[in-house]
Protein backbone atom coordinates (compact mmCIF):
# COMPACT_ATOMS: atom_id res chain seq x y z
CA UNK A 1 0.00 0.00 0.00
CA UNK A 2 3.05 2.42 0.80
CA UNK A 3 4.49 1.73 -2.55
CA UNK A 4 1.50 2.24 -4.39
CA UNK A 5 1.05 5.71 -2.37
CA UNK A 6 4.80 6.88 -3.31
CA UNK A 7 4.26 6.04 -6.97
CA UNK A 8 1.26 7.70 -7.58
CA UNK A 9 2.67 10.40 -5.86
CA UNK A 10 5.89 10.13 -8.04
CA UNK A 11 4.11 10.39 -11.33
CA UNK A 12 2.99 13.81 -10.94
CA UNK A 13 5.63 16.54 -12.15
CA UNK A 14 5.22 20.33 -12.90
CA UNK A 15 4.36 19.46 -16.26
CA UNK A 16 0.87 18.17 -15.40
CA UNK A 17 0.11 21.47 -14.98
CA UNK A 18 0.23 22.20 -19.08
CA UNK A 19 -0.62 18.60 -19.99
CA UNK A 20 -4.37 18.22 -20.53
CA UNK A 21 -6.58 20.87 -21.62
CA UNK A 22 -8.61 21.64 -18.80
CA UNK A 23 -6.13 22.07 -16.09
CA UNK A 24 -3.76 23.82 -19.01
CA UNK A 25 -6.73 26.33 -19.12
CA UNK A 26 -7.40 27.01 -15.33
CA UNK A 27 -3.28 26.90 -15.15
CA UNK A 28 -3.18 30.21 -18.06
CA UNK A 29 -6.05 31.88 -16.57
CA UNK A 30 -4.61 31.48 -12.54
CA UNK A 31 -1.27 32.77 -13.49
CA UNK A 32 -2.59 35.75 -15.35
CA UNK A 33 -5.01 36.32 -12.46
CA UNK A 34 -1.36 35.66 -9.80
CA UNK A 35 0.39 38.00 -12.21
CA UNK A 36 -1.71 41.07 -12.52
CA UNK A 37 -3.10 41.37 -8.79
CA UNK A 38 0.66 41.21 -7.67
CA UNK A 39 1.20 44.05 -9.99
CA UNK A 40 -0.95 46.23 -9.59
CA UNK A 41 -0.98 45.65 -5.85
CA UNK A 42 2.74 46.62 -5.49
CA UNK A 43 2.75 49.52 -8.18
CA UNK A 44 -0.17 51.34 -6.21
CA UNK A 45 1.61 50.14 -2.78
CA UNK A 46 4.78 51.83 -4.59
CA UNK A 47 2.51 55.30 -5.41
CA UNK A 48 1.90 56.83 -2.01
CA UNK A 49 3.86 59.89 -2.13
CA UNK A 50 1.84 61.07 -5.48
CA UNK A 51 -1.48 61.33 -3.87
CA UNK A 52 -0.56 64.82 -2.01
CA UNK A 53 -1.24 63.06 1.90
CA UNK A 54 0.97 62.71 4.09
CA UNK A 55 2.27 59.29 3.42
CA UNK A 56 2.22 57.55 7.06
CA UNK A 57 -1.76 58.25 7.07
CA UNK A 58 -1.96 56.90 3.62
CA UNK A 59 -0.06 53.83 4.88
CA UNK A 60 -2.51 53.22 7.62
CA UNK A 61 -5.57 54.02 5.58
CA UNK A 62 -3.45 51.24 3.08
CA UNK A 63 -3.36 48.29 5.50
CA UNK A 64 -6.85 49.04 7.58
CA UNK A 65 -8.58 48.74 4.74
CA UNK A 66 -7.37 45.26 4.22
CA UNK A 67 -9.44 44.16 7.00
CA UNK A 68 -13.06 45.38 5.89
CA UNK A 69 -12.42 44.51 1.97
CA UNK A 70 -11.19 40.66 3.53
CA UNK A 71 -14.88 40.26 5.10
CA UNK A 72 -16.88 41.52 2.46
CA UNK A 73 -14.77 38.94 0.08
CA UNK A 74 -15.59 36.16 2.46
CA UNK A 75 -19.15 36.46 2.68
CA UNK A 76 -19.58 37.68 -0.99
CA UNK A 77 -17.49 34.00 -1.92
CA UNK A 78 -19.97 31.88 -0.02
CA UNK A 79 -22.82 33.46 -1.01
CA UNK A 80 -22.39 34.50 -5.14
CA UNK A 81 -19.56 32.55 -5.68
CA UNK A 82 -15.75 32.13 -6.55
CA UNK A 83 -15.76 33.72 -9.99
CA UNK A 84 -17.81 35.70 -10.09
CA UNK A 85 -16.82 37.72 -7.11
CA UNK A 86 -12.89 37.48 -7.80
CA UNK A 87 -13.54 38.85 -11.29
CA UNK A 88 -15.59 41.84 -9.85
CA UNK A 89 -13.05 42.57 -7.42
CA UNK A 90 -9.93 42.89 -10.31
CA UNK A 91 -12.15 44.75 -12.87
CA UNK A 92 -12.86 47.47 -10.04
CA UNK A 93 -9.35 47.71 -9.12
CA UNK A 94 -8.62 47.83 -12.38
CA UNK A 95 -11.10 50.50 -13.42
CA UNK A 96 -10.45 52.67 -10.43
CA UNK A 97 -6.40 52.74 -10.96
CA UNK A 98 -7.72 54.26 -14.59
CA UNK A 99 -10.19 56.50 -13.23
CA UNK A 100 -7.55 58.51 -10.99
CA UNK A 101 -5.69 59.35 -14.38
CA UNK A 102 -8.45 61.44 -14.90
CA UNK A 103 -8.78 62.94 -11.60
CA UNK A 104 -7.00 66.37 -10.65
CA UNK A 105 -4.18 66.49 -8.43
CA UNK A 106 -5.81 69.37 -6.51
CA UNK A 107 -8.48 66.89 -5.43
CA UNK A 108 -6.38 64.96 -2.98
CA UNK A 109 -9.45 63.14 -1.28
CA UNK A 110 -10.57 61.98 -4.38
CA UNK A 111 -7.44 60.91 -5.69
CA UNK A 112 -7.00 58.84 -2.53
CA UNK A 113 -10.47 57.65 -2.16
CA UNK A 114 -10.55 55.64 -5.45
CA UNK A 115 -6.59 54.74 -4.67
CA UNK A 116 -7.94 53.17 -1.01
CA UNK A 117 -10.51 51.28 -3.61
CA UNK A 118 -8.42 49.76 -5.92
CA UNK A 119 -6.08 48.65 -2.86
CA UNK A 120 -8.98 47.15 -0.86
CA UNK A 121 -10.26 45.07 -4.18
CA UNK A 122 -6.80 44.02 -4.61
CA UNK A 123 -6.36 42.85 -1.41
CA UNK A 124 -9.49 40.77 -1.82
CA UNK A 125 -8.65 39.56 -4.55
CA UNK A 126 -5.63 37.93 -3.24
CA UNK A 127 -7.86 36.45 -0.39
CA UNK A 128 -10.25 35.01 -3.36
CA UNK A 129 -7.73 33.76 -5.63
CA UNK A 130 -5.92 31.80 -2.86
CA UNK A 131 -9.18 30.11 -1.90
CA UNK A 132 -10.09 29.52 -5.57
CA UNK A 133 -6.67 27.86 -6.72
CA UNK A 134 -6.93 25.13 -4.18
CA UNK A 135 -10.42 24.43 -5.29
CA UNK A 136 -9.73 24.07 -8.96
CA UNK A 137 -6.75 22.15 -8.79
CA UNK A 138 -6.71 18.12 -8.21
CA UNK A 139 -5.17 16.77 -5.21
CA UNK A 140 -2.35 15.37 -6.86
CA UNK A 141 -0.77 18.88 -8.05
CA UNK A 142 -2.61 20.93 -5.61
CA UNK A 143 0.61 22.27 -4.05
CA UNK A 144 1.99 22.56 -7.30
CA UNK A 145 -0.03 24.59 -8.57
CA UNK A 146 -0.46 26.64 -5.54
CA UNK A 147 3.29 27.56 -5.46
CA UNK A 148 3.23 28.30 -9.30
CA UNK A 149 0.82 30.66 -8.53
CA UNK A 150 2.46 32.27 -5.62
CA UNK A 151 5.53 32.73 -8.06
CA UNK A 152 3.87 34.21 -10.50
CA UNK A 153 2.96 36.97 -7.57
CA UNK A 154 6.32 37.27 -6.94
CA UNK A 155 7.20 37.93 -10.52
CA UNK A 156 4.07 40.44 -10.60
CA UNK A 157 5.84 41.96 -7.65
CA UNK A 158 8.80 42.25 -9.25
CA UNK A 159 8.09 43.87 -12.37
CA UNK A 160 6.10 46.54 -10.49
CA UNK A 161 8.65 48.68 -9.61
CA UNK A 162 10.15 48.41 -13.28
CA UNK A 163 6.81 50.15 -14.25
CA UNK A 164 6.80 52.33 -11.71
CA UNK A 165 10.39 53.71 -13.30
CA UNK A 166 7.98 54.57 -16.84
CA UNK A 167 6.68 57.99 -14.33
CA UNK A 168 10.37 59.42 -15.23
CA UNK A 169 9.08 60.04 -19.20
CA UNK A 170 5.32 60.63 -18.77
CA UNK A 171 4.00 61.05 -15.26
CA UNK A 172 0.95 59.26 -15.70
CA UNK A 173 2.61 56.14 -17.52
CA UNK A 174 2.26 53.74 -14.03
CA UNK A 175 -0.92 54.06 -13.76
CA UNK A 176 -1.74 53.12 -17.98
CA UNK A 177 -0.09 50.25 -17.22
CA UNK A 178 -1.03 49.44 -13.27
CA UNK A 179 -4.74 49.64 -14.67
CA UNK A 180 -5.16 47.14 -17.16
CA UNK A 181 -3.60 44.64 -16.22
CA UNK A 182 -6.22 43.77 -13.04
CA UNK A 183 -8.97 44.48 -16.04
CA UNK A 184 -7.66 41.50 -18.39
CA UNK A 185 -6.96 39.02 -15.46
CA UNK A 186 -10.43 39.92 -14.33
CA UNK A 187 -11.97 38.85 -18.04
CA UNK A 188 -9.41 35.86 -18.26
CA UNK A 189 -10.84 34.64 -14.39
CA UNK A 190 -14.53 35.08 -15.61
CA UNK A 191 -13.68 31.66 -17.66
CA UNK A 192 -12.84 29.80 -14.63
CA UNK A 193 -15.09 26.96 -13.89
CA UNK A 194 -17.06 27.64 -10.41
CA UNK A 195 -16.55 25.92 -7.41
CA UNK A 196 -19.05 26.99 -4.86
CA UNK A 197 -20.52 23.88 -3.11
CA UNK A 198 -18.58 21.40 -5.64
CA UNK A 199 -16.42 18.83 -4.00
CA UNK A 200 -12.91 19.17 -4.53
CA UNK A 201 -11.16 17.35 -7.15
CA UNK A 202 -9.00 13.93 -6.68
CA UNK A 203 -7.82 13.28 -9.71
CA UNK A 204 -6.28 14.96 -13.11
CA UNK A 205 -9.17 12.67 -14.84
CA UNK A 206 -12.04 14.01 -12.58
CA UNK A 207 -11.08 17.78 -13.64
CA UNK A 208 -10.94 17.05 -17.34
CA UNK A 209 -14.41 14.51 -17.34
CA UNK A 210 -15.89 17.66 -15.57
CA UNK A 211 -14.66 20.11 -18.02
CA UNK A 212 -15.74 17.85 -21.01
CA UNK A 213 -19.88 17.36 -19.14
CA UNK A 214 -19.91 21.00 -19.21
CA UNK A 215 -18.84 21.79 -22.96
CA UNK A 216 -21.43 19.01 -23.81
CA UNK A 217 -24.55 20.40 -21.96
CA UNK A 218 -23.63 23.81 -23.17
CA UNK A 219 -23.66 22.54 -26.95
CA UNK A 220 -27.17 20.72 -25.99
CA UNK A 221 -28.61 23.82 -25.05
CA UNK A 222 -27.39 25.59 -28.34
CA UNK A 223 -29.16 22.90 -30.73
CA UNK A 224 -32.66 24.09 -31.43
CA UNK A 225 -35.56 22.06 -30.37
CA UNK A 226 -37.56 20.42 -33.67
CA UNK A 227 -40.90 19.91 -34.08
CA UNK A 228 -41.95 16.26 -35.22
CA UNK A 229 -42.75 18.43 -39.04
CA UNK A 230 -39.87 20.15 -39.09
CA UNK A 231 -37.80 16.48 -39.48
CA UNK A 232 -39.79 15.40 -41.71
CA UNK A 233 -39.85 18.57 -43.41
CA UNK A 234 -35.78 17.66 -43.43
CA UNK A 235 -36.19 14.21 -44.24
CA UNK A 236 -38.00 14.80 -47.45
């Protein structure tokens, strides 16, 4: 029994992750989604000083917000679900990171308002998409795909402060960019499968028989419905 245990174990690599179609598509979609809150978390993290407040408030406004934004998440996860509620929270980050290019500098409270926004979604999202990657992936590459995930963060985090340097040609560059980006994750999560009240996956084989019930009930419900004339109709 120990053997058998250790070689299924064994047979699972990082490349399972690409392999089959479905969990190749949940894998694209989850990194974009890893990438682009990391991203845009850090580059507005990195923006403080440019929304005329004193930057120590701003920075405690920044992390209590975290706290309220974390609940709502919760309760808006168990109640309208996974996807839907992760891809609200990045396409509001994402639109209010684009609104404040718009805004005046002169109106500070604005300026910070929508800033305090886009952090709070951002911060939920993170709290989503943690919950959500566990419950798409099978148990066999859970962790796996987990940490992939967490590393594309850390790439996301990375490349922030790169696009932060863009403020040194056109001041309002950072924010073109920091915008976006939650936008297109958002779309790309909205094609997630759901997994409110769905058990979790075992196996690779479970995910992709899933993936392939769906596709087929959603092509039933495109065919029209004929009338008994309308074959014969066809027939003749």
């Amino acid at each position: 029994m120990q053997k058998e245990l250790s070689t299924v174990k064994s047979s699972y690599t990082v490349s399972d992750l690409v392999r089959t179609p479905a969990i190749r598509h949940i894998f694209c979609c989850l990194s974009v989604v890893w990438f682009s809150a990391s991203f845009s978390y850090y580059g507005l993290a990195m923006d403080l000083q440019n929304f005329g407040v004193s930057i120590y408030v701003i920075q405690l406004i920044f992390g209590a917000v975290d706290f309220p934004a974390k609940v709502v998440v919760t309760i808006s996860m168990s109640y309208i679900g996974r996807r839907v509620t992760l891809s609200a929270c990045l396409i509001l980050a994402g639109s209010v990171i684009i609104a404040n290019i718009f805004v005046p500098r002169e109106l500070q409270m604005v300026r910070t308002s929508l800033a305090v926004i886009g952090k709070g979604c951002l911060s939920a999202a993170f709290n989503c998409v943690f919950l959500f990657t566990t419950e798409l992936y099978p148990t066999p590459i859970r962790q796996t795909g987990l940490g992939f995930g967490s590393t594309m963060a850390r790439v996301g985090g990375i490349v922030a402060p790169l696009a932060k340097m863009l403020d040194e040609y056109v001041s309002f560059l950072p924010p073109v960019v920091y915008g976006p980006a939650p936008i297109l994750s958002g779309i790309a999560a909205s094609f997630l499968p759901e997994t409110l009240n769905q058990p979790l996956p075992d196996t690779v084989e479970e995910v992709e028989s899933r993936s392939h019930k769906k596709r087929a009930e959603a092509s039933q419900e495109k065919i029209p419905l004929q009338t008994p004339e309308q074959v014969m109709l066809k027939e003749t």
